[in-house]
N, C-alpha and C. Protein backbone atom coordinates (compact mmCIF):
# COMPACT_ATOMS: atom_id res chain seq x y z
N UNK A 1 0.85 -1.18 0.00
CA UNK A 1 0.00 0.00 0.00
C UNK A 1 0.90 1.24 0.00
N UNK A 2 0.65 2.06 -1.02
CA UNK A 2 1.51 3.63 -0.87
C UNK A 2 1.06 4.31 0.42
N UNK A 3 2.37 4.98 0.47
CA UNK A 3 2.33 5.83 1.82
C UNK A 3 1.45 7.38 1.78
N UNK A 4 1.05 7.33 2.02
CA UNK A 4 0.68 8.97 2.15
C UNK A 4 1.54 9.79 1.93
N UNK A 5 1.81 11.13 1.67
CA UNK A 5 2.36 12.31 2.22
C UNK A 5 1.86 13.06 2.81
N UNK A 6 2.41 13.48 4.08
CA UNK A 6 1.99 14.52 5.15
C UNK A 6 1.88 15.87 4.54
N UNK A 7 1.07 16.28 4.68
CA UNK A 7 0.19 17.56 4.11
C UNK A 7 1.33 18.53 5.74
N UNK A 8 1.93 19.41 4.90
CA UNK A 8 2.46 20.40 5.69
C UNK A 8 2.13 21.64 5.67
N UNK A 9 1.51 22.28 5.99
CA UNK A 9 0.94 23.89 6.46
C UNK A 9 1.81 24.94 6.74
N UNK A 10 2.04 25.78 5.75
CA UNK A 10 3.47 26.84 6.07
C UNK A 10 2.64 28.05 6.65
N UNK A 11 2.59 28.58 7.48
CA UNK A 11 1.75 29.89 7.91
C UNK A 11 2.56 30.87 7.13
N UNK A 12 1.67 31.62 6.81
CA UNK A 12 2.80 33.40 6.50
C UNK A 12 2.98 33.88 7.70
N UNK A 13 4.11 34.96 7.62
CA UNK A 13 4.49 35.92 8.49
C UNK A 13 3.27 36.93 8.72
N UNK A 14 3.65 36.98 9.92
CA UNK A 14 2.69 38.16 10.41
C UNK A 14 2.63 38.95 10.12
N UNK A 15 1.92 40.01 9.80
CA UNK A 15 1.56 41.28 9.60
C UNK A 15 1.92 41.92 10.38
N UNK A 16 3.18 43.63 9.95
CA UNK A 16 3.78 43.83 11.25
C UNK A 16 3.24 45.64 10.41
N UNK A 17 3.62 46.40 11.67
CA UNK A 17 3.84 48.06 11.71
C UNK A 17 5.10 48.05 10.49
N UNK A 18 5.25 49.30 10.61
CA UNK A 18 6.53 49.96 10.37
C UNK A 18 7.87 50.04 11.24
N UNK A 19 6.97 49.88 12.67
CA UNK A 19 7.98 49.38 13.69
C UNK A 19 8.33 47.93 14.14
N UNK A 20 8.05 46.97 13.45
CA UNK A 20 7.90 45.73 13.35
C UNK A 20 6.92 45.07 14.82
N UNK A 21 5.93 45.80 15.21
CA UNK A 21 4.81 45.14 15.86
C UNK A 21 3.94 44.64 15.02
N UNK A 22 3.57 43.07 15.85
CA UNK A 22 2.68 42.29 15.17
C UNK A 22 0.84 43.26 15.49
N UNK A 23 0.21 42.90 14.25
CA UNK A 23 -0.86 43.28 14.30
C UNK A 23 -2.18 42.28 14.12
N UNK A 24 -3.09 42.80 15.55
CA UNK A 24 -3.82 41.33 15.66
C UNK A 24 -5.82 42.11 15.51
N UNK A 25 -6.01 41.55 15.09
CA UNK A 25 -7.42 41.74 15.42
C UNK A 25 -8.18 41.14 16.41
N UNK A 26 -9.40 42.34 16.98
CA UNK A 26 -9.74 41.76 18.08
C UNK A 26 -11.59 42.32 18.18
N UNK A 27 -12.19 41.28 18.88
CA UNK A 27 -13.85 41.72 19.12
C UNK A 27 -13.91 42.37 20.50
N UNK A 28 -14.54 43.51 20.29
CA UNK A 28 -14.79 44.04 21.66
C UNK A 28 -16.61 44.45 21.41
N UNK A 29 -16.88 44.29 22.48
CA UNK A 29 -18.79 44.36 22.55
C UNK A 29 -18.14 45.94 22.13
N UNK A 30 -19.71 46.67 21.83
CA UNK A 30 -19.29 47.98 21.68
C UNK A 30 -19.51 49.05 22.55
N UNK A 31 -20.22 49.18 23.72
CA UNK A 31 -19.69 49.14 24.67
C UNK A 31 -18.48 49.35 25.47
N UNK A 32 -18.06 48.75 25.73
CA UNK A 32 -16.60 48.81 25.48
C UNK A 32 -15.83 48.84 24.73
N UNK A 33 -15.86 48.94 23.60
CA UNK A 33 -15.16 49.24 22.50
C UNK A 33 -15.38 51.05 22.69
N UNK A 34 -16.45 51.89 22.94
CA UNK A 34 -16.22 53.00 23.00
C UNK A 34 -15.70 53.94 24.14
N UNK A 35 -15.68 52.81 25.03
CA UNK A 35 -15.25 53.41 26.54
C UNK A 35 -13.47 53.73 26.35
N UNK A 36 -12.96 52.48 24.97
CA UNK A 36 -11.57 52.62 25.09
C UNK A 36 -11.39 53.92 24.15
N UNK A 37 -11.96 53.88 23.13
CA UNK A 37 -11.84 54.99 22.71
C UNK A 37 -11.90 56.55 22.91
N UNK A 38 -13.06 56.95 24.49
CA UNK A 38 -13.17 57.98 24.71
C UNK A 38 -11.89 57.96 26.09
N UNK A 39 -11.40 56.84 26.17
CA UNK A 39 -10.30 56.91 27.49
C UNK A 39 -10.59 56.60 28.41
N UNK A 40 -11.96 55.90 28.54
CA UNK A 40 -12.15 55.42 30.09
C UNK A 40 -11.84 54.04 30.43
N UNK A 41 -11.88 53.30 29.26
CA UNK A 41 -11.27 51.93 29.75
C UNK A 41 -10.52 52.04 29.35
N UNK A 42 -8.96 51.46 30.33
CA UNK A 42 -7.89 51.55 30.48
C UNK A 42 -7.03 50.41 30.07
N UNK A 43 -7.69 48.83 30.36
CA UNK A 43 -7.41 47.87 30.19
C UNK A 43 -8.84 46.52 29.49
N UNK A 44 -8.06 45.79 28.60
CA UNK A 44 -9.37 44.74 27.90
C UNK A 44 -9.09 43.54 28.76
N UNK A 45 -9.99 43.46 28.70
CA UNK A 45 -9.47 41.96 29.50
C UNK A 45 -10.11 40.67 28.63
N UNK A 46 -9.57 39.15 28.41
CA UNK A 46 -9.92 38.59 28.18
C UNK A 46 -9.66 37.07 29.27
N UNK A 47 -10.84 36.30 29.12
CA UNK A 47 -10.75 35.14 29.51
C UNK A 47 -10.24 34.02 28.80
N UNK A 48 -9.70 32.87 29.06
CA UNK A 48 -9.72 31.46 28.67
C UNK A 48 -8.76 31.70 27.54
N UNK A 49 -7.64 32.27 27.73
CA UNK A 49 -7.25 32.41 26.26
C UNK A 49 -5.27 31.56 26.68
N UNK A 50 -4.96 31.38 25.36
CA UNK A 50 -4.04 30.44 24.97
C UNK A 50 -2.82 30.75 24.25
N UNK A 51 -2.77 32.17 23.50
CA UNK A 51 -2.17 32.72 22.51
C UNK A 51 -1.47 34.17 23.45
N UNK A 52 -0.03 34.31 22.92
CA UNK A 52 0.50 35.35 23.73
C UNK A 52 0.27 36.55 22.80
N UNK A 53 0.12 37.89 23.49
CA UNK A 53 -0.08 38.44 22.95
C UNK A 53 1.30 39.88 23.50
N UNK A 54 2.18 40.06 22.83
CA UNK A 54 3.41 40.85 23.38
C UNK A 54 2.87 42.40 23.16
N UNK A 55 3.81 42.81 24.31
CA UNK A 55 3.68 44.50 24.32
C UNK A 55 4.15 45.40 23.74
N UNK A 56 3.22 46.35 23.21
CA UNK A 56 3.59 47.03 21.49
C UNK A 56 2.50 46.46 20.71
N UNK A 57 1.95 45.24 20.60
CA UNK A 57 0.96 44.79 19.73
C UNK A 57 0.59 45.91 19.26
N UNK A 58 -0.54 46.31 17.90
CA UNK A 58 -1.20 46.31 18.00
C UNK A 58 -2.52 46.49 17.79
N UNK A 59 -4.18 46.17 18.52
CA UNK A 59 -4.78 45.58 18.44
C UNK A 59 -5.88 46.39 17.42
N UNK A 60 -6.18 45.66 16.27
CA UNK A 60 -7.12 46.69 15.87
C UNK A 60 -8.64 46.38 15.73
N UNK A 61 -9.62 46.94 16.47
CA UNK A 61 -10.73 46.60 17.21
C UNK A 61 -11.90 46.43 16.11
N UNK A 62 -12.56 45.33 16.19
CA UNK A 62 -13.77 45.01 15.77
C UNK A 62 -14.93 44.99 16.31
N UNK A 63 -15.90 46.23 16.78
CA UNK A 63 -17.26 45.95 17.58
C UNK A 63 -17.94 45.40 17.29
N UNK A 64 -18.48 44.68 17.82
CA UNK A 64 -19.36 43.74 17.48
C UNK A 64 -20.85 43.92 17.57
N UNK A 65 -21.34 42.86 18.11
CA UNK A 65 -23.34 43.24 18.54
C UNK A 65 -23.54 44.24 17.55
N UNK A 66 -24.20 45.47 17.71
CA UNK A 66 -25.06 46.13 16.87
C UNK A 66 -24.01 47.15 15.83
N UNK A 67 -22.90 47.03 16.06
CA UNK A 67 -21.99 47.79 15.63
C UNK A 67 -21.48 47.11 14.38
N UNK A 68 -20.69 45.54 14.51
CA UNK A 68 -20.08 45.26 13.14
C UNK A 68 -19.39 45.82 12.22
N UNK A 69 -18.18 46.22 12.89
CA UNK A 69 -17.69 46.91 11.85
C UNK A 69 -15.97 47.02 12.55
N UNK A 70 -15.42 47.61 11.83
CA UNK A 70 -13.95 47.46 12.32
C UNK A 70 -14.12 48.96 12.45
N UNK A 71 -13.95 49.20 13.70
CA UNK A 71 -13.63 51.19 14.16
C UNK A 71 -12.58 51.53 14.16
N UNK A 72 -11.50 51.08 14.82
CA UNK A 72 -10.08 51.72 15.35
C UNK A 72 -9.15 50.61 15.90
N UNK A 73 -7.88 50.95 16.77
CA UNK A 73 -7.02 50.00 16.89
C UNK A 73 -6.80 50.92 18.35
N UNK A 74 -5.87 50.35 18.66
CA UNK A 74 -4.69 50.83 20.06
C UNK A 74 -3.47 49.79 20.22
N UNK A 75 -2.57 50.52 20.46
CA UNK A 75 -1.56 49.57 20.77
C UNK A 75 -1.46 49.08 22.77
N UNK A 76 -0.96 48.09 23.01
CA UNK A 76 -0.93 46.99 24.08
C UNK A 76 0.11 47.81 24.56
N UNK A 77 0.04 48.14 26.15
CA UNK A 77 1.31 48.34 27.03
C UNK A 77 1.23 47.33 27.68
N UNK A 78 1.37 46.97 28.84
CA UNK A 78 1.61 45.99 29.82
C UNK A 78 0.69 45.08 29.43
N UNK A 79 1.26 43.83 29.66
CA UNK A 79 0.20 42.61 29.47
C UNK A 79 0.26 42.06 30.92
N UNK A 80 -0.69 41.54 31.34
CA UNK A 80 -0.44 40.59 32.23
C UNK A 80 -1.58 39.79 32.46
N UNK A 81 -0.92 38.72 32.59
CA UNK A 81 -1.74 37.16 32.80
C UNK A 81 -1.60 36.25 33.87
N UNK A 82 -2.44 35.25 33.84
CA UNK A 82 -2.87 34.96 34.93
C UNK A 82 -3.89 34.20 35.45
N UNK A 83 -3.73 33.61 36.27
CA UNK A 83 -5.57 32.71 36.43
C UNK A 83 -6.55 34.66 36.66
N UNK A 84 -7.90 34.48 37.16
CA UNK A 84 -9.08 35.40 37.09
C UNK A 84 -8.47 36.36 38.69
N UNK A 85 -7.95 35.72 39.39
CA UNK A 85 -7.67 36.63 40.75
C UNK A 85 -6.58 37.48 40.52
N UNK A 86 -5.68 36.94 39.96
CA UNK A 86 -4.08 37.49 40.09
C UNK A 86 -4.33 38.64 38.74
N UNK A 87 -4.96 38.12 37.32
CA UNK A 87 -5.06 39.48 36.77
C UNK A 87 -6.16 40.54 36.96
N UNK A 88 -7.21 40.33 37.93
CA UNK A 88 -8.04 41.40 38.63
C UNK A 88 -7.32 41.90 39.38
N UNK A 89 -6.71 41.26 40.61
CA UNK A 89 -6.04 42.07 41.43
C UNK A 89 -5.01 42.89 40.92
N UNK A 90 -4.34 42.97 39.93
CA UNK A 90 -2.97 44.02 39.67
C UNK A 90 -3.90 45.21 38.43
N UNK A 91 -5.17 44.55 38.13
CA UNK A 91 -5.66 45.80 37.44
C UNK A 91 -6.74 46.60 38.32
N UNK A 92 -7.03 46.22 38.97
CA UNK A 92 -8.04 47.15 40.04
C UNK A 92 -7.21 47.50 40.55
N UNK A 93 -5.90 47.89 40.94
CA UNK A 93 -4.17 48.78 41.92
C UNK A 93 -4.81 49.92 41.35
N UNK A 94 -4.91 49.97 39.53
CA UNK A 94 -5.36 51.00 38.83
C UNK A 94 -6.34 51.47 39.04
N UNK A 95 -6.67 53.11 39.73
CA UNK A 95 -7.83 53.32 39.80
C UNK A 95 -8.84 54.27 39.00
N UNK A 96 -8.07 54.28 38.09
CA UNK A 96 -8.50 54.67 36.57
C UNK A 96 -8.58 53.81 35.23
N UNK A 97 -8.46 52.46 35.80
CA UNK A 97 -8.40 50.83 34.97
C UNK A 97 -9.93 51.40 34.37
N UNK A 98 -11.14 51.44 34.75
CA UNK A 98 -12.40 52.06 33.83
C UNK A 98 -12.59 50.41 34.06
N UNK A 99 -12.39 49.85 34.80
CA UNK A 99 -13.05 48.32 34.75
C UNK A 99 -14.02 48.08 36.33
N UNK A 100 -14.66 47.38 35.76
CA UNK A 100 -15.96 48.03 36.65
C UNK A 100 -15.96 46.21 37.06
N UNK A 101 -17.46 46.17 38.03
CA UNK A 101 -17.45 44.68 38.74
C UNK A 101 -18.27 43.60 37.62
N UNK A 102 -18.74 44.18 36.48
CA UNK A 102 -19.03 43.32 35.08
C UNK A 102 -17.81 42.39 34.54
N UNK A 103 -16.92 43.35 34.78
CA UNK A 103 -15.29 42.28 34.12
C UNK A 103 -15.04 41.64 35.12
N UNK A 104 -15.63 41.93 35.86
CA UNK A 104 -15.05 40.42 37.38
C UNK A 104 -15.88 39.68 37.18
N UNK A 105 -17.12 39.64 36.98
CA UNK A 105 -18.28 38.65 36.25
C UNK A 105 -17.99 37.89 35.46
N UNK A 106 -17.15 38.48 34.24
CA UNK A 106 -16.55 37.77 32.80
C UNK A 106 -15.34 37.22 33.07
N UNK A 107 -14.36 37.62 34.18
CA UNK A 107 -13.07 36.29 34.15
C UNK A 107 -13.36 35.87 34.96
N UNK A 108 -13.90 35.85 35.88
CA UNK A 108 -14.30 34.86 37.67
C UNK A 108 -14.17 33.22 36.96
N UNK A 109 -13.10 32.69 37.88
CA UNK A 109 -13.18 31.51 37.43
C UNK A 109 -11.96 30.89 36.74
N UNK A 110 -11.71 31.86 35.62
CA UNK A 110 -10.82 31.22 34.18
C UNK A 110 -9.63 30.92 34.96
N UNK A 111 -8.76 29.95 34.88
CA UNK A 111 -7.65 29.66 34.98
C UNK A 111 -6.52 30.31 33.93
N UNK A 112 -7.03 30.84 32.74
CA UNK A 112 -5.81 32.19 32.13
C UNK A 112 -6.67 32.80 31.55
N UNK A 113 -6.54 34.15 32.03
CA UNK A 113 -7.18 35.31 31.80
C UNK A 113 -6.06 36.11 32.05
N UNK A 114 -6.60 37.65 31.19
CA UNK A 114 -5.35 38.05 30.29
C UNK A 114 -5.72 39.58 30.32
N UNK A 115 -4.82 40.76 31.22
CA UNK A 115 -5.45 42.21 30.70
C UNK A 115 -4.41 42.67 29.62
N UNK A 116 -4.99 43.57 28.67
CA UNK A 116 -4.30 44.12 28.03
C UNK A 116 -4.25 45.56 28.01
N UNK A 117 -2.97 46.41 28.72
CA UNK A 117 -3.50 47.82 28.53
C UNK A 117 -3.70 48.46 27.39
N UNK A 118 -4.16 49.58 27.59
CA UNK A 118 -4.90 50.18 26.20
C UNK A 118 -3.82 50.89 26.01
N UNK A 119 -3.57 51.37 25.01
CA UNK A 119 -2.61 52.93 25.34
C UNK A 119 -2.93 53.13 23.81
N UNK A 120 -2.86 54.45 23.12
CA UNK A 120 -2.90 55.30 21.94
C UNK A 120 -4.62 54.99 21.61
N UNK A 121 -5.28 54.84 21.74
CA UNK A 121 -6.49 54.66 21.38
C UNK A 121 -7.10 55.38 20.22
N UNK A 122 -7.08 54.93 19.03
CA UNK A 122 -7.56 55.87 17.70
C UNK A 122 -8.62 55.25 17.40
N UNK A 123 -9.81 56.13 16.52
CA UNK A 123 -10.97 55.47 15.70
C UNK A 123 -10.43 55.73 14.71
N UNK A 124 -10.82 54.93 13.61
CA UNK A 124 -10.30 55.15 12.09
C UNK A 124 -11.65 56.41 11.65
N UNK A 125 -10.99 57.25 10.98
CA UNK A 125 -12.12 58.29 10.09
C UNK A 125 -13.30 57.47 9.50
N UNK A 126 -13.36 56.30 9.24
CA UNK A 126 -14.46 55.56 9.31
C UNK A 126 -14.36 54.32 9.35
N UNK A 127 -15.50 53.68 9.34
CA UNK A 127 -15.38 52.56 10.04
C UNK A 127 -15.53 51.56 8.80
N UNK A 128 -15.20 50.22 8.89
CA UNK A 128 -16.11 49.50 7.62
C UNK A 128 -16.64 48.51 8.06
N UNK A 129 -17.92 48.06 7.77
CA UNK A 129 -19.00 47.10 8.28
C UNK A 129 -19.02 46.09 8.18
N UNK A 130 -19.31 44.85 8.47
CA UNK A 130 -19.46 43.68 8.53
C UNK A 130 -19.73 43.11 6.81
N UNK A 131 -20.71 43.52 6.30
CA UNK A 131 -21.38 43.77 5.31
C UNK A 131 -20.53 44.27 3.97
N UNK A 132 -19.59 45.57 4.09
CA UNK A 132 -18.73 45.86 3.54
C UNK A 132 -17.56 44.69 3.17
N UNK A 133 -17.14 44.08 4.18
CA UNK A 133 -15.92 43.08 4.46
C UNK A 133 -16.75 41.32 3.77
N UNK A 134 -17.87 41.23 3.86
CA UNK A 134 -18.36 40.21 3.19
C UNK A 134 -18.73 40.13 1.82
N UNK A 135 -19.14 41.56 1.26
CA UNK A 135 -19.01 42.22 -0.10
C UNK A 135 -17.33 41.51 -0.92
N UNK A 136 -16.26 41.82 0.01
CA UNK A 136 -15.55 41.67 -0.33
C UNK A 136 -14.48 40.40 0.31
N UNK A 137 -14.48 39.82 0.86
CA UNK A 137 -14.89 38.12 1.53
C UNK A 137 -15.64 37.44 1.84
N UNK A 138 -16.41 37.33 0.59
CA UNK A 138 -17.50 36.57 0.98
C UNK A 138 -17.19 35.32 1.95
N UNK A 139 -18.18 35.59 2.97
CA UNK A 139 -18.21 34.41 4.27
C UNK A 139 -17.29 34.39 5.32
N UNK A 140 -16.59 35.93 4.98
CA UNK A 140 -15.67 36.00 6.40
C UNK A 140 -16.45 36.36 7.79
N UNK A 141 -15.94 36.13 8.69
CA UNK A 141 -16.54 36.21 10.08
C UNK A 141 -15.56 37.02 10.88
N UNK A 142 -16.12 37.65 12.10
CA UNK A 142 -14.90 38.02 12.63
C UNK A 142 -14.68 36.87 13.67
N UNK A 143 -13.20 36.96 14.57
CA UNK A 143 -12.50 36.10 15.66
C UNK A 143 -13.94 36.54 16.74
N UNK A 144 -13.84 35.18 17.70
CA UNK A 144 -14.18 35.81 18.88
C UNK A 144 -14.07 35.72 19.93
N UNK A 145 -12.44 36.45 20.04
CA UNK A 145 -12.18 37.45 21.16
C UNK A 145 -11.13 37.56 20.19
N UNK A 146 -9.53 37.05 19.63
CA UNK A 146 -8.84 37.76 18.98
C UNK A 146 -7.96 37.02 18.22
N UNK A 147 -7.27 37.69 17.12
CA UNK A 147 -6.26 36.69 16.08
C UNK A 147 -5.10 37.44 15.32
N UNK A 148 -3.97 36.87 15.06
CA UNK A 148 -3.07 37.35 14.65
C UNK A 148 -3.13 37.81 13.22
N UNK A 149 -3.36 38.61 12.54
CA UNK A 149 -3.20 39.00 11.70
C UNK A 149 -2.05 38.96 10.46
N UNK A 150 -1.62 38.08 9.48
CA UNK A 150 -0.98 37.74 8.73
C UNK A 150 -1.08 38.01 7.51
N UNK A 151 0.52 38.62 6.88
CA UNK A 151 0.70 38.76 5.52
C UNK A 151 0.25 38.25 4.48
N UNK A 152 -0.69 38.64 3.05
CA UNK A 152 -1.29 37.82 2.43
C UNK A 152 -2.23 37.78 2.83
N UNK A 153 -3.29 37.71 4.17
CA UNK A 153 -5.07 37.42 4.35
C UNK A 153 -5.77 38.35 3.59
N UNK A 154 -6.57 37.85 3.25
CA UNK A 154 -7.37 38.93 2.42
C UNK A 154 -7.34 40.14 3.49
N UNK A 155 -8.27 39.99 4.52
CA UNK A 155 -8.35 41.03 5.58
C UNK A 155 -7.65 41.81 5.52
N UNK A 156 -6.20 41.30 5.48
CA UNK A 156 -5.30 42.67 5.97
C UNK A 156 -4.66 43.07 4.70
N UNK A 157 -4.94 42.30 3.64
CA UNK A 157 -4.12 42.74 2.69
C UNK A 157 -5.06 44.09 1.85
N UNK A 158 -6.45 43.40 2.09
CA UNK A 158 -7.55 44.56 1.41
C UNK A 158 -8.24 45.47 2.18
N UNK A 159 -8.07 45.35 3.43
CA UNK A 159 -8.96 46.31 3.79
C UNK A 159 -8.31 46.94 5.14
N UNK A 160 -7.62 46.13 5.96
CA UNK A 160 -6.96 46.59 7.62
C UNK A 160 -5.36 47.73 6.98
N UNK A 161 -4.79 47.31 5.67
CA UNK A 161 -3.62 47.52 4.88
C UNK A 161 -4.60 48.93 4.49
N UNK A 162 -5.33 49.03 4.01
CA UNK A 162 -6.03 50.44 3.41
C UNK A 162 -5.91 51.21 4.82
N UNK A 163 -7.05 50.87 5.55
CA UNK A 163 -7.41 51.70 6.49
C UNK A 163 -6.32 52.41 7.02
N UNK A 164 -5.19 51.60 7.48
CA UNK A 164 -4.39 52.19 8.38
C UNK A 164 -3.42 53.48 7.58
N UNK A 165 -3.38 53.00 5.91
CA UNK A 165 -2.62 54.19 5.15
C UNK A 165 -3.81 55.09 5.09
N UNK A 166 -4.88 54.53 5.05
CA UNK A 166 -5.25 55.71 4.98
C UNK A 166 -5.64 57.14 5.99
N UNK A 167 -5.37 56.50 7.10
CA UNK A 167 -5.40 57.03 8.31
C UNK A 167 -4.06 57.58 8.64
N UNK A 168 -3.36 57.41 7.86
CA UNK A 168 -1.90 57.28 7.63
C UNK A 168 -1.15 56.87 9.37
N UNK A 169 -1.60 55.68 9.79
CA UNK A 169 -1.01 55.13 11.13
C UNK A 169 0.24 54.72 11.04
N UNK A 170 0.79 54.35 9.82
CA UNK A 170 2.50 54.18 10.13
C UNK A 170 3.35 55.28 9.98
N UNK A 171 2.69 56.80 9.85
CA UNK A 171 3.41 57.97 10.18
C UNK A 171 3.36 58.43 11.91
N UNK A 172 2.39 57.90 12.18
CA UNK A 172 1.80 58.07 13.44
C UNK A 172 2.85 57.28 14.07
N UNK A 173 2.95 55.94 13.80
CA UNK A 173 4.17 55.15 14.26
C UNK A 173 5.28 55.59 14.28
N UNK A 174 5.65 56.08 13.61
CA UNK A 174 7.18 56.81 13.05
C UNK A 174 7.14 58.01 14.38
N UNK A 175 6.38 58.69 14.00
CA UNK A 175 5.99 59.75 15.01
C UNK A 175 6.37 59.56 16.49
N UNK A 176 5.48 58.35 17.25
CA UNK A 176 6.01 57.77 18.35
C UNK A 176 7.56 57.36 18.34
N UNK A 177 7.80 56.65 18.36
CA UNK A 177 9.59 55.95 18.01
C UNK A 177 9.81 57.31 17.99
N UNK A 178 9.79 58.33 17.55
CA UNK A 178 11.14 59.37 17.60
C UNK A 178 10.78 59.98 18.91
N UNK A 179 9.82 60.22 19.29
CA UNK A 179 9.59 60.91 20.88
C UNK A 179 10.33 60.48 21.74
């Protein structure tokens, strides 16, 4: 009987800045998705999660529920992880974290749960919709809670790759780094 050949899977490289941060997409209710944007939430937090996510990321936000649409990004300062006690306790120290006793509701429990601080918080000049992005992938979905973003996906090659020139965010990048 012939042998098979093992089917091998090469991932592409990640999708990086200008400053070589990886760029990940992420679902935030919207809700909170606008709290980060006007500056009151300080930190995202996620539960049950498996994937590291390094500081500098960063994250560019997808609201979800009634929103659907990709708004804006922020880049990640401090990460820290943790079972549900150890990363509540070092983000409630913060008393401008904007995290209220709902996010103790949502990690209570998890054995790795994960805050991510917010820092630079931008909306893109507009947003593009769920609807828009299926126009043009048909049958894409978004992550839900978050995913690395890679060279070549349609996503980033057609539409996350626009937005950000066109927002012009890797001058913005440049901008930072020299401060």
């Amino acid at each position: 009987m012939p042998q098979r050949k093992k089917r091998v899977t090469v991932e592409a490289p990640p999708a990086l800045t200008v400053l070589g941060e990886p760029l990940y997409l992420i679902s935030i209710r919207p809700h909170y998705a606008y709290q980060i944007f006007r500056g009151t939430k300080k930190y995202e937090l996620r539960r049950g999660v498996g994937g590291q996510i390094p500081e500098g990321a960063v994250m560019v936000v997808y609201a979800s529920g009634n929103v659907r649409a990709i708004v804006g990004e922020f880049r990640v300062g401090r990460v820290i992880r943790g079972d549900a006690s150890k990363v509540w306790d070092q983000v409630i120290r913060d008393r401008s974290s904007g995290i209220g006793g709902d996010a103790w509701r949502y990690i209570r429990g998890s054995n790795r749960a994960m805050a991510l601080e917010v820092l630079e918080p931008k909306m893109y000049p507009r947003r593009v919709t769920l609807e828009e992005i299926r126009r043009i992938i048909p049958g894409w979905n978004p992550p839900l809670s978050y995913k690395l973003l890679r060279e070549g996906e349609p996503l980033y090659e057609l539409i996350i790759k626009k937005l950000r020139k066109d927002f012009d965010m890797e001058a913005i990048d440049e901008q930072a780094e020299q401060v």
